[in-house]
N, C-alpha and C. Protein backbone atom coordinates (compact mmCIF):
# COMPACT_ATOMS: atom_id res chain seq x y z
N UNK A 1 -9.34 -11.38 33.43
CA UNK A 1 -8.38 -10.47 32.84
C UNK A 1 -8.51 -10.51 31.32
N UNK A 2 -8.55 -9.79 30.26
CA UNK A 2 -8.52 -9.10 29.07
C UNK A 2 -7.34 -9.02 28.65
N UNK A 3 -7.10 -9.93 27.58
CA UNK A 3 -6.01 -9.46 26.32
C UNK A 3 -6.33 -8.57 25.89
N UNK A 4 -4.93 -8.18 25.63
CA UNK A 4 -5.48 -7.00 23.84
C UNK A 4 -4.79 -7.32 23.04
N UNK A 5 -5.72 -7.73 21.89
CA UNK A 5 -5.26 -8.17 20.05
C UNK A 5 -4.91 -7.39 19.79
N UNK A 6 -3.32 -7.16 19.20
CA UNK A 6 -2.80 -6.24 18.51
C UNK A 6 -3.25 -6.88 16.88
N UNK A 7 -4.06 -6.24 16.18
CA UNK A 7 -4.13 -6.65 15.01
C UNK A 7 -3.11 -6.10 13.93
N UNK A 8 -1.85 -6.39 12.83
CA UNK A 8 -1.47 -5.49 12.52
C UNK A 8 -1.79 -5.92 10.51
N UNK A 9 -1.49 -4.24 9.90
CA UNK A 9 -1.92 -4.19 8.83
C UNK A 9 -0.68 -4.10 8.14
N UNK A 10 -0.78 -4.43 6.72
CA UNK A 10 0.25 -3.76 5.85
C UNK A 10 -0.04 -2.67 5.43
N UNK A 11 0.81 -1.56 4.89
CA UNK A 11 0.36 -0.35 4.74
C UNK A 11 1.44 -0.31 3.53
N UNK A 12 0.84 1.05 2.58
CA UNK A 12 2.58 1.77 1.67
C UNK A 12 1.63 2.79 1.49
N UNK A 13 2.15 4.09 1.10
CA UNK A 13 2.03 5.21 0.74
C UNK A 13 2.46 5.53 -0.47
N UNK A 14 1.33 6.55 -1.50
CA UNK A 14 1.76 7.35 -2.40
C UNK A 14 3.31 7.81 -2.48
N UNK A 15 3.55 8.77 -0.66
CA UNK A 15 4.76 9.43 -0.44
C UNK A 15 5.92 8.66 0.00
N UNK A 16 5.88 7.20 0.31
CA UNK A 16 6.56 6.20 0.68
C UNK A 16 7.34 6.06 -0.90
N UNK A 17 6.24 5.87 -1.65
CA UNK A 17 6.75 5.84 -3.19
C UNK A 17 7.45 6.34 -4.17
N UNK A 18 7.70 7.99 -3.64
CA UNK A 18 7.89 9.14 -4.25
C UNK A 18 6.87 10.23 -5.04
N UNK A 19 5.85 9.88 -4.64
CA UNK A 19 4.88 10.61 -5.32
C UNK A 19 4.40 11.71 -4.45
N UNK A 20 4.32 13.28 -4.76
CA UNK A 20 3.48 14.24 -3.75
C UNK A 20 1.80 13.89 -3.68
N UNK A 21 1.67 12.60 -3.03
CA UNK A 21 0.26 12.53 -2.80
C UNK A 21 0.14 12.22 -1.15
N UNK A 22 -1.10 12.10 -0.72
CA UNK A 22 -1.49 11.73 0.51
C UNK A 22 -2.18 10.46 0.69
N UNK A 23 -2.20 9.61 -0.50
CA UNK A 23 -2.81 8.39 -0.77
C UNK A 23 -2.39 7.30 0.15
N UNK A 24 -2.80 6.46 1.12
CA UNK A 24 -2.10 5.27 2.02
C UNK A 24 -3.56 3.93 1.36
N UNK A 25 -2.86 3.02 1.09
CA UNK A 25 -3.35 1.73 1.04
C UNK A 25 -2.88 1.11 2.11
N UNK A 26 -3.88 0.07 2.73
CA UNK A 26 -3.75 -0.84 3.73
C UNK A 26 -4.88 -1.27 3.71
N UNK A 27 -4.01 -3.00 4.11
CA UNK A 27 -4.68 -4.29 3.90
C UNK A 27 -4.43 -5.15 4.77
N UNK A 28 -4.88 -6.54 4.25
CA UNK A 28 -4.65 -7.37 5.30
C UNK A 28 -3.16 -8.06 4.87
N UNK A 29 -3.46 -8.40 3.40
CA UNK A 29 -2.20 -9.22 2.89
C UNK A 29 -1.38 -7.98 1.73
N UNK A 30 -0.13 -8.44 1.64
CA UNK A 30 0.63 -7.17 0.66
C UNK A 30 -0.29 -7.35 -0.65
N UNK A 31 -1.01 -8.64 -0.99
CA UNK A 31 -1.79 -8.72 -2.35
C UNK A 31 -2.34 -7.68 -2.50
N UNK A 32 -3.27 -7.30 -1.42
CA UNK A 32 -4.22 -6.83 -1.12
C UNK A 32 -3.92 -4.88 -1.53
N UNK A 33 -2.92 -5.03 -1.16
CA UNK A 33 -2.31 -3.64 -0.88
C UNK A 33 -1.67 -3.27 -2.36
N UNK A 34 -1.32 -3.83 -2.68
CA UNK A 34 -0.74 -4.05 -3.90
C UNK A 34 -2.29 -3.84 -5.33
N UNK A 35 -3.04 -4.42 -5.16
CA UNK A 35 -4.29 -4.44 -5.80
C UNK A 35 -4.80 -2.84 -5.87
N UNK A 36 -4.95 -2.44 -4.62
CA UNK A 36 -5.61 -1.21 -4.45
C UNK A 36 -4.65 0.17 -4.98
N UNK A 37 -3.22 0.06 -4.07
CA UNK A 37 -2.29 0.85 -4.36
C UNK A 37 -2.60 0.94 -6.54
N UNK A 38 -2.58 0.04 -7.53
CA UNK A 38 -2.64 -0.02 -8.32
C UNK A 38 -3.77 0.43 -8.89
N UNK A 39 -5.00 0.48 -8.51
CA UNK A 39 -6.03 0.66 -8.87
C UNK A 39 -6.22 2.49 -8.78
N UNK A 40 -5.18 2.79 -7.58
CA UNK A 40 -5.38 4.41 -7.56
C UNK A 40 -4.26 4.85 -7.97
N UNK A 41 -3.35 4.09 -8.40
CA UNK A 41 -2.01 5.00 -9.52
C UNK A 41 -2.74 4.72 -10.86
N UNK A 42 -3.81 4.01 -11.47
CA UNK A 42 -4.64 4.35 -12.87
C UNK A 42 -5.75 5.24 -12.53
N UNK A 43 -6.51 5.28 -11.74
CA UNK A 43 -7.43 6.27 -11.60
C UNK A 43 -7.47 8.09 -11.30
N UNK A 44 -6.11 7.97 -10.59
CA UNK A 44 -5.38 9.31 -9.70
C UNK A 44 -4.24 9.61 -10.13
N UNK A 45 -3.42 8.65 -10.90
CA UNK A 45 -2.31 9.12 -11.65
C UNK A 45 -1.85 8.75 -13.05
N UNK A 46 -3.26 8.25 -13.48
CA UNK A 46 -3.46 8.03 -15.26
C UNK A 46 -2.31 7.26 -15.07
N UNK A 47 -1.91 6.41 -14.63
CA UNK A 47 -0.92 4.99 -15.51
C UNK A 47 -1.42 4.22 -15.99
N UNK A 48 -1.31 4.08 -16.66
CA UNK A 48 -2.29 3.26 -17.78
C UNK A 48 -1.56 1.10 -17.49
N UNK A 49 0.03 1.20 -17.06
CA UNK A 49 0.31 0.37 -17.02
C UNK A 49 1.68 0.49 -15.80
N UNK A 50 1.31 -0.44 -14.74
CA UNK A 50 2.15 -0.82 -13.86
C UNK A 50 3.00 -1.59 -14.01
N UNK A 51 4.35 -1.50 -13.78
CA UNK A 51 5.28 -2.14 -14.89
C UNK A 51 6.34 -3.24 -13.71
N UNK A 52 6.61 -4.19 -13.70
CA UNK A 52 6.85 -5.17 -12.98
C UNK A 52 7.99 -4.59 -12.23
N UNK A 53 9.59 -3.37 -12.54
CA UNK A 53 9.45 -2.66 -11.83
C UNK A 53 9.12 -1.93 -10.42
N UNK A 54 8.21 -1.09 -11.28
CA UNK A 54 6.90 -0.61 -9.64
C UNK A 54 6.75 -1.06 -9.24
N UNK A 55 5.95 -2.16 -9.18
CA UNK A 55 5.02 -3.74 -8.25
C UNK A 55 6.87 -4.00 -7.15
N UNK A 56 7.51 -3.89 -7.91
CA UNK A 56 8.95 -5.00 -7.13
C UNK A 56 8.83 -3.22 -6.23
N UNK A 57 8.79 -2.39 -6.52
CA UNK A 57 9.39 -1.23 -5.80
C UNK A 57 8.55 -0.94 -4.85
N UNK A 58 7.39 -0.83 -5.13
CA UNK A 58 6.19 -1.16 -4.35
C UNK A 58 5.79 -1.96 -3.18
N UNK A 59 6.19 -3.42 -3.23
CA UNK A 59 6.15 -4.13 -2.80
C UNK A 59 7.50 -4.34 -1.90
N UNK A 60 8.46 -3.70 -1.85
CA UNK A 60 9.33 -3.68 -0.50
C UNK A 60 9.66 -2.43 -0.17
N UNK A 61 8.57 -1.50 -0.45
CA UNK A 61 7.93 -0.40 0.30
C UNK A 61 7.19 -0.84 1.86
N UNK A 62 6.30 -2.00 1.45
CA UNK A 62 4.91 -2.02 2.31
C UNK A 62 5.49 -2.37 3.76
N UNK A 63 4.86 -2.37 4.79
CA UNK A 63 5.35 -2.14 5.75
C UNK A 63 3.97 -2.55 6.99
N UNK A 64 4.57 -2.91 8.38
CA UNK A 64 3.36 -4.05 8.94
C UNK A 64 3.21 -2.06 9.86
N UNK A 65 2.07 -2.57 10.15
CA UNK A 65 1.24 -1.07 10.62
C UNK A 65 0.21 -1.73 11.77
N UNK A 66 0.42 -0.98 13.51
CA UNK A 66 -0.95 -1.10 13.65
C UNK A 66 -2.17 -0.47 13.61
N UNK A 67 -2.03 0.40 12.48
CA UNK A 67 -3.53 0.93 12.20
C UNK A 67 -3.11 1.99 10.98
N UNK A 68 -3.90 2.40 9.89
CA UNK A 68 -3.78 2.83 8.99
C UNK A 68 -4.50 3.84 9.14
């Protein structure tokens, strides 16, 4: 007989955030999510600086997902 691994991810969204985008980050750890999510609010939404703030707002956004 066969288990099945539910593997699950963290996830947050652009639109989770308030932003009109379609952007979803997901990871393994919220670091993770948090890293990337950041990397495409400077590249895709010119912030030049993520402000401790966001990160806190951000970060109890994220949310366990099984699949992104």
């Amino acid at each position: 007989m066969l288990k099945e691994v539910l593997i699950m991810v963290k996830r947050v969204s652009c639109r989770d955030v308030g932003t009109d985008c379609d952007f979803v980050a997901c990871a393994k750890t919220e670091e993770e999510v948090l890293r990337i999510g950041a990397e495409h609010a400077r590249t895709h939404h010119n912030m030049t600086e993520i402000s401790k703030e966001m990160q806190d707002k951000v970060r109890s956004l994220i949310r366990d997902a099984e699949k992104c």
